[in-house]
C-alpha atoms as a PDB file:
ATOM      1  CA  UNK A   1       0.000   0.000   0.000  1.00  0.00           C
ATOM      2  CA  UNK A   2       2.916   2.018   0.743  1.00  0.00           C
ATOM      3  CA  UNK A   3       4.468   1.726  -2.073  1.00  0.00           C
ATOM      4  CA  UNK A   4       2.136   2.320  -4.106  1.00  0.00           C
ATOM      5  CA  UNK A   5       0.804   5.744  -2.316  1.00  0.00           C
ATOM      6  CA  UNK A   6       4.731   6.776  -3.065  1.00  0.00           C
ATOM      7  CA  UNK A   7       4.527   5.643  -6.760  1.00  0.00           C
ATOM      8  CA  UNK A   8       1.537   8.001  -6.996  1.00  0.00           C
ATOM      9  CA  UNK A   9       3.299  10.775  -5.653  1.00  0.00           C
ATOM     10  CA  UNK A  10       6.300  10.198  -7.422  1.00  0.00           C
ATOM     11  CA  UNK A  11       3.693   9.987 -10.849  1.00  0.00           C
ATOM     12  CA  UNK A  12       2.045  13.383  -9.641  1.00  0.00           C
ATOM     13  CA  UNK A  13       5.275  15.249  -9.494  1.00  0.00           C
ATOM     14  CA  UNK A  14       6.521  14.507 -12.354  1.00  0.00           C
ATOM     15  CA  UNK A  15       3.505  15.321 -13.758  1.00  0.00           C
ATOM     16  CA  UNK A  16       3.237  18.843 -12.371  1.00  0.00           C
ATOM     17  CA  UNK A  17       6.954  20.030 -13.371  1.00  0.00           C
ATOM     18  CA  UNK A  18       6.327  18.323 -17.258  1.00  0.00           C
ATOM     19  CA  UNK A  19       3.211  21.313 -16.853  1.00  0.00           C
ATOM     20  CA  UNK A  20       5.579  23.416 -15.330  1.00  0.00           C
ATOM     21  CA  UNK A  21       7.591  22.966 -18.358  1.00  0.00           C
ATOM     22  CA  UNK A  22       5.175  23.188 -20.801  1.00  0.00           C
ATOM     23  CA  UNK A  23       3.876  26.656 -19.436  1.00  0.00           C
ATOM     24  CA  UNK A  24       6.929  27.784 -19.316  1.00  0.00           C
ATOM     25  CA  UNK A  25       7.847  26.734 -22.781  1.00  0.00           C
ATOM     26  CA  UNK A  26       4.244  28.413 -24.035  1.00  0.00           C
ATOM     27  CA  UNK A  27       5.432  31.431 -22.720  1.00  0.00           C
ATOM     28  CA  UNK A  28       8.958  31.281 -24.254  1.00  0.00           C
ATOM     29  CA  UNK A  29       6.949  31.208 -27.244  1.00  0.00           C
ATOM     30  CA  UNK A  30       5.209  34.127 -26.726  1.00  0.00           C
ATOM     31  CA  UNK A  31       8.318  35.845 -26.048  1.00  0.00           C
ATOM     32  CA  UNK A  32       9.542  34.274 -29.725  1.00  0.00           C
ATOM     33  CA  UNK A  33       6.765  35.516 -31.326  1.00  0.00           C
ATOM     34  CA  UNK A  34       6.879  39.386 -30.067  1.00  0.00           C
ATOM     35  CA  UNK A  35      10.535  39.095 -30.831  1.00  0.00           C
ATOM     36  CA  UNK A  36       9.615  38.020 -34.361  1.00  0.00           C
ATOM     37  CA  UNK A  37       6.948  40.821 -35.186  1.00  0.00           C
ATOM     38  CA  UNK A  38       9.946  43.519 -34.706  1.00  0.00           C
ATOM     39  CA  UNK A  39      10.956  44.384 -38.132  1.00  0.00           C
ATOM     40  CA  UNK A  40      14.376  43.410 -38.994  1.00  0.00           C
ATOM     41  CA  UNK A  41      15.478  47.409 -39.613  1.00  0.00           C
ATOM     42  CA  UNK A  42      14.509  47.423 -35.860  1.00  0.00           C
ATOM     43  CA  UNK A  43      15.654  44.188 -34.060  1.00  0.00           C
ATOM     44  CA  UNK A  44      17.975  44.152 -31.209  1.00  0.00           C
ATOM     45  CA  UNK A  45      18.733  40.393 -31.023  1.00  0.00           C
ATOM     46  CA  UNK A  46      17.609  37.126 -33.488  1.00  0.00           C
ATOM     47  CA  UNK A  47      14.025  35.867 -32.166  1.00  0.00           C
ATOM     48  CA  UNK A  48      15.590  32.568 -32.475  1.00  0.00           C
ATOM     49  CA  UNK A  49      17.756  33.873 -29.227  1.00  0.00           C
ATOM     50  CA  UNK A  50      14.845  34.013 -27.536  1.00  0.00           C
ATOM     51  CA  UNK A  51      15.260  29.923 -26.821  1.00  0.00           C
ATOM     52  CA  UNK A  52      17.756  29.923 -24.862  1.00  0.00           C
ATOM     53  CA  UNK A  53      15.909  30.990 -22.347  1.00  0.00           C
ATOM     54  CA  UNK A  54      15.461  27.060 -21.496  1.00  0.00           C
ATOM     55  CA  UNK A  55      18.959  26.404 -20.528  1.00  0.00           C
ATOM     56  CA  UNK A  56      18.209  25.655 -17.059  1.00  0.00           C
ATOM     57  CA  UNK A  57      21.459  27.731 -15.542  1.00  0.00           C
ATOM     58  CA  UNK A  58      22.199  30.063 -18.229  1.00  0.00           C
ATOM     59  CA  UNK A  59      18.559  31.397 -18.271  1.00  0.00           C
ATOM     60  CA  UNK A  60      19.741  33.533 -15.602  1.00  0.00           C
ATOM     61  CA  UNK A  61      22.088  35.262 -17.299  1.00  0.00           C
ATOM     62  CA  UNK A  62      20.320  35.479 -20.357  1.00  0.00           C
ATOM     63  CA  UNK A  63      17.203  37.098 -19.336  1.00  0.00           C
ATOM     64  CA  UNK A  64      18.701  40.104 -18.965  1.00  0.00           C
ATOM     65  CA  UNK A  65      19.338  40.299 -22.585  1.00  0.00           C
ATOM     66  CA  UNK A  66      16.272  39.248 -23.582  1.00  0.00           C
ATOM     67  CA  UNK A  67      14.489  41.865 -21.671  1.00  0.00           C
ATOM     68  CA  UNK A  68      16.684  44.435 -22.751  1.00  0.00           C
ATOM     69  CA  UNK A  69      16.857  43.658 -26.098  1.00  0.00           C
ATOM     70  CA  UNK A  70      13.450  42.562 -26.891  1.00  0.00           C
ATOM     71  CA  UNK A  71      11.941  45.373 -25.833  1.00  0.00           C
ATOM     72  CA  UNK A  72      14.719  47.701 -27.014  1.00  0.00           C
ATOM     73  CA  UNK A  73      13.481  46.577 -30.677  1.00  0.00           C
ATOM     74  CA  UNK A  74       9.654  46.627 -29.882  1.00  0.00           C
ATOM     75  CA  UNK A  75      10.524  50.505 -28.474  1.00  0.00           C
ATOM     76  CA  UNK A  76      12.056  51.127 -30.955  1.00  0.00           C
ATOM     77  CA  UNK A  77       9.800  49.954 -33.823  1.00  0.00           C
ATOM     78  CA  UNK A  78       6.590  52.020 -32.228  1.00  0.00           C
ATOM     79  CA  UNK A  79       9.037  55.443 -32.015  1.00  0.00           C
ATOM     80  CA  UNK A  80       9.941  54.630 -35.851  1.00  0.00           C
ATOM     81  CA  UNK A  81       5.821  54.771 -36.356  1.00  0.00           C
ATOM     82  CA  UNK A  82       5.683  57.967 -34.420  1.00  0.00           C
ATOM     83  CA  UNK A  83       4.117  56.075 -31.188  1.00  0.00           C
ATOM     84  CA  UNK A  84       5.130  56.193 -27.672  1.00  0.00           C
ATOM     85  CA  UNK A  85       4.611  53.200 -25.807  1.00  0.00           C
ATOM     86  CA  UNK A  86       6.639  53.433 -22.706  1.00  0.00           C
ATOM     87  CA  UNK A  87       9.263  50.671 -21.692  1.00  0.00           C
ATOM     88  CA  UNK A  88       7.298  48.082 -23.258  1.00  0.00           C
ATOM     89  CA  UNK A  89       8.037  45.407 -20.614  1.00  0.00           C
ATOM     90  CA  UNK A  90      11.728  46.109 -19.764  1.00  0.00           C
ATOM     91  CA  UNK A  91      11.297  47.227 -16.127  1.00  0.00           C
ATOM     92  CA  UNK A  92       9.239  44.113 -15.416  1.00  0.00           C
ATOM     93  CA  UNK A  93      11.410  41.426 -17.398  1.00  0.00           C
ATOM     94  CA  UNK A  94      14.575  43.215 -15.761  1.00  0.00           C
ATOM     95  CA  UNK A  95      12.607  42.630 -12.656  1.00  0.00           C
ATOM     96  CA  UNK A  96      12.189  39.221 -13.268  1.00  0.00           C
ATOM     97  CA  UNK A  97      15.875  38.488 -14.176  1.00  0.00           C
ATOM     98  CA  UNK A  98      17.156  40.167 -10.847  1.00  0.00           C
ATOM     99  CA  UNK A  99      14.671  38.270  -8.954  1.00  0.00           C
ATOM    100  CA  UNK A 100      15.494  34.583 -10.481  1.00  0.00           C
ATOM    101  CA  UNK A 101      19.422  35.148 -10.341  1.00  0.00           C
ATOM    102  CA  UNK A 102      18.692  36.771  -5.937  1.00  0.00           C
ATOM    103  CA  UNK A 103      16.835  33.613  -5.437  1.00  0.00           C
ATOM    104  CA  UNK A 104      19.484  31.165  -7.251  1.00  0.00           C
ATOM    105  CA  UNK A 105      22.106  32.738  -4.969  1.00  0.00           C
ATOM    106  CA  UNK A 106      19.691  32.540  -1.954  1.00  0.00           C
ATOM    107  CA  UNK A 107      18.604  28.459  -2.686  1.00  0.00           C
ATOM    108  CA  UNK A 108      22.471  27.621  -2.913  1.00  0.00           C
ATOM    109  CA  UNK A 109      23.169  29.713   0.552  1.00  0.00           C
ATOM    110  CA  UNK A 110      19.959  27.979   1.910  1.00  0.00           C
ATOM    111  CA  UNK A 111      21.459  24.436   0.976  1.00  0.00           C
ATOM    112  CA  UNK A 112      24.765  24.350   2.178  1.00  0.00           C
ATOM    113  CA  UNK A 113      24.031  25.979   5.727  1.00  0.00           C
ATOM    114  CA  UNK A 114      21.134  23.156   5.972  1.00  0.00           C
ATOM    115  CA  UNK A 115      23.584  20.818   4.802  1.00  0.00           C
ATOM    116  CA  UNK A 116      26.341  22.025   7.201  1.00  0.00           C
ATOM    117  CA  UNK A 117      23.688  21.695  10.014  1.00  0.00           C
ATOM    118  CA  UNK A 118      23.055  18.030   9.308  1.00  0.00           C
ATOM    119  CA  UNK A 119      26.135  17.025   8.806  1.00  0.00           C
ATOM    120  CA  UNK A 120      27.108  18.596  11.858  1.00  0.00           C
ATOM    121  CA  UNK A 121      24.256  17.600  14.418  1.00  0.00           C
ATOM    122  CA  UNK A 122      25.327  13.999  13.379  1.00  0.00           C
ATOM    123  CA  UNK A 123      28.532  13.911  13.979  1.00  0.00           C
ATOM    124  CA  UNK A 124      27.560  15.783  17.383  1.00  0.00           C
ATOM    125  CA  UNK A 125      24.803  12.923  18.129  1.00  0.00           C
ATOM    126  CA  UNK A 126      27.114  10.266  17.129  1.00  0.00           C
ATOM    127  CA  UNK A 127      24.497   9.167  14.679  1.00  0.00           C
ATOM    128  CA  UNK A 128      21.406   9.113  16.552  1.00  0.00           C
ATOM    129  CA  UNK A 129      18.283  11.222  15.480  1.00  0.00           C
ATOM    130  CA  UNK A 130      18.760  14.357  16.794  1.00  0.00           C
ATOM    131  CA  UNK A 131      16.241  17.584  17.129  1.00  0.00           C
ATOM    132  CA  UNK A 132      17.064  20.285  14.396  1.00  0.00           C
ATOM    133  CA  UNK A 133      20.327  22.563  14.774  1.00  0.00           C
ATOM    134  CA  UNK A 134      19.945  26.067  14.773  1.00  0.00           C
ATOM    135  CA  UNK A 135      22.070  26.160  11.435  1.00  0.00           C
ATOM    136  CA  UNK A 136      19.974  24.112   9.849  1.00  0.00           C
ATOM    137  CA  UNK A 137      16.777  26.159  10.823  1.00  0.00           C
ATOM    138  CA  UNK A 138      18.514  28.889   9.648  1.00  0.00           C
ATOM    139  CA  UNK A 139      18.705  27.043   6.348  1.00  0.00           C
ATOM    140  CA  UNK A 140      15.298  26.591   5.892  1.00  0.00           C
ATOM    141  CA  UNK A 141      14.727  29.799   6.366  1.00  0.00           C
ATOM    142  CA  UNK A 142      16.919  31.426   3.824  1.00  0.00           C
ATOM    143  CA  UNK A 143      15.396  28.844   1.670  1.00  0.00           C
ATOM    144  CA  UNK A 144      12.241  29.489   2.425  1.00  0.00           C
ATOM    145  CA  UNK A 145      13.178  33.384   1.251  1.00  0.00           C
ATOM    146  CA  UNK A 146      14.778  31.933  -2.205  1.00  0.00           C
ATOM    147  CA  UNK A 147      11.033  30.491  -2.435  1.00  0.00           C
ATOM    148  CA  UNK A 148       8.947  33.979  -1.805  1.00  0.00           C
ATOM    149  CA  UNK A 149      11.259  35.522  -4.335  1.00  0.00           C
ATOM    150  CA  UNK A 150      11.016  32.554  -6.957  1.00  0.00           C
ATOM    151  CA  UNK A 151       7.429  33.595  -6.670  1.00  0.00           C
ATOM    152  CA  UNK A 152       7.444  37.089  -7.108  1.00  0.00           C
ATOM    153  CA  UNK A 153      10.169  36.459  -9.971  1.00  0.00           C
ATOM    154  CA  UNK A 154       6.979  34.151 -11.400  1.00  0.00           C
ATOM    155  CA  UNK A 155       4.747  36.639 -11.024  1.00  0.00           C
ATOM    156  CA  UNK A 156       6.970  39.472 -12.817  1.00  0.00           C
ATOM    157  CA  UNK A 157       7.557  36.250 -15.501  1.00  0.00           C
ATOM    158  CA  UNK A 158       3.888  35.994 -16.197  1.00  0.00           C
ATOM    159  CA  UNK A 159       3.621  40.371 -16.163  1.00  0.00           C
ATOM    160  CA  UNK A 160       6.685  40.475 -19.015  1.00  0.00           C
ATOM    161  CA  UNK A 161       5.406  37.938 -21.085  1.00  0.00           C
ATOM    162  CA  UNK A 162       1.970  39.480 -21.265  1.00  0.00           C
ATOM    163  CA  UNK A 163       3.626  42.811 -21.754  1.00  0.00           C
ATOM    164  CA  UNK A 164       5.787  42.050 -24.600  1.00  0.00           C
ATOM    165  CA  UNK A 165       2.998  39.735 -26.442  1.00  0.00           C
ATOM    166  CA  UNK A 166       0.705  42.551 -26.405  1.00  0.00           C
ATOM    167  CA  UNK A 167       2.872  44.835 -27.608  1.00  0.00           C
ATOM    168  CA  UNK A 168       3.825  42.518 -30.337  1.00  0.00           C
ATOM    169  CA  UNK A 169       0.849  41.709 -31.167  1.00  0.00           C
ATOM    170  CA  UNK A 170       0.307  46.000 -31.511  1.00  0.00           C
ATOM    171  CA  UNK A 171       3.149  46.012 -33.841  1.00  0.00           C
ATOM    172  CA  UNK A 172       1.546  43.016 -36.253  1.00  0.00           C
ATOM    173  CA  UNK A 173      -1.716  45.107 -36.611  1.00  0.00           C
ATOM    174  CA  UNK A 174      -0.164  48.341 -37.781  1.00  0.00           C
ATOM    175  CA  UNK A 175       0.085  48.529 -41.440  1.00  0.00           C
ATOM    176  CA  UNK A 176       3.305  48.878 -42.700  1.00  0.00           C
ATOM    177  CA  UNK A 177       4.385  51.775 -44.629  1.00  0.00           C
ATOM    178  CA  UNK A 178       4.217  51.436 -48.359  1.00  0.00           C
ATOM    179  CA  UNK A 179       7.637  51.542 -50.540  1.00  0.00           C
ATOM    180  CA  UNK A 180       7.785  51.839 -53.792  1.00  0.00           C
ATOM    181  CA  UNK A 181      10.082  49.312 -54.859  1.00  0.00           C
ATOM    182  CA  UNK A 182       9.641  49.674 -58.364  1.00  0.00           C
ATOM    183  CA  UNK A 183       8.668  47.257 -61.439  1.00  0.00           C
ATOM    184  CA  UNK A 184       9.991  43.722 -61.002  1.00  0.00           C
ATOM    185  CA  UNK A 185      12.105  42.957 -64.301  1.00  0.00           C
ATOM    186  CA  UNK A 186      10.267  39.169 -64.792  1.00  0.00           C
ATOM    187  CA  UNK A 187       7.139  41.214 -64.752  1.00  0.00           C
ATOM    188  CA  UNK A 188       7.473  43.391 -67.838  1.00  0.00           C
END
């Protein structure tokens, strides 16, 4: 019975961070796609760049760039149509980059002083179960701090991506400017 209750559990997780993924993924994609509707006179970085963003370690670093530079381009491209739209999203995906790479730093610190506290109640105990150490309390709580600013760097996540798609999607419904480009020479 035991077993199988754990099974289950085990099943649900990994359930629940394949949605994870997927969300976050789906929102990559938006990113992509506002990145994409800059026009190419305007672009900061390749949309394709955009992607990288899943590298589990290096998205930390990277989402600075894609902040600035995705909505550099998508500022850009409204001022170039004589429209002022603000930031368009670069305060809040900065905000979310600051955020993730605080509460890396913050999860590793939380780790190795719960860590040291373990290993050091048990060689104080002499291997017996002992009550939690004061250093590994400690632990939890600086982890539990790299977890309330995981979620507010969610929450900014969620506020950048819907910022940049809808400005993106602004962009797509303007109507481009028309250039004459002149007769083709296959078509006379």
């Amino acid at each position: 019975m035991a077993a199988g209750f754990g099974i289950l559990i085990l099943f649900g997780a990994c359930a629940i961070a394949l949605a994870m993924f997927g969300l976050f993924i789906w929102m990559v994609f938006l990113i992509y796609r506002a990145a994409a509707s800059v026009p190419v006179e305007h672009r900061r970085m390749d949309p394709g760049l955009v992607w990288l963003l899943v590298i589990p370690v290096f998205q930390n670093v990277w989402a600075f760039f894609v902040a600035g530079q995705v909505c550099g381009g998508l500022s850009d491209a409204f001022e170039a149509n004589g429209l002022e739209r603000g930031d368009c999203g670069r305060f809040k995906g900065l905000a979310y980059a600051v955020l993730t790479v605080i509460q890396l730093g913050f999860g590793i610190v939380g780790a190795g002083v719960q860590f040291a506290g373990t290993f050091a109640m048990s060689e104080a105990s002499g291997g017996e179960q002992a009550s939690l150490s004061p250093l590994q309390m400690a632990g939890m709580g600086v982890t539990g701090l790299a977890w309330i600013l995981g979620i507010g760097g969610l929450v900014f996540l969620v506020l950048f991506v819907v910022e940049v798609n809808r400005r993106g999607k602004e962009l797509s419904s303007l109507e481009p400017k028309s250039i004459d480009v002149g007769a083709h020479p296959r078509t006379e």
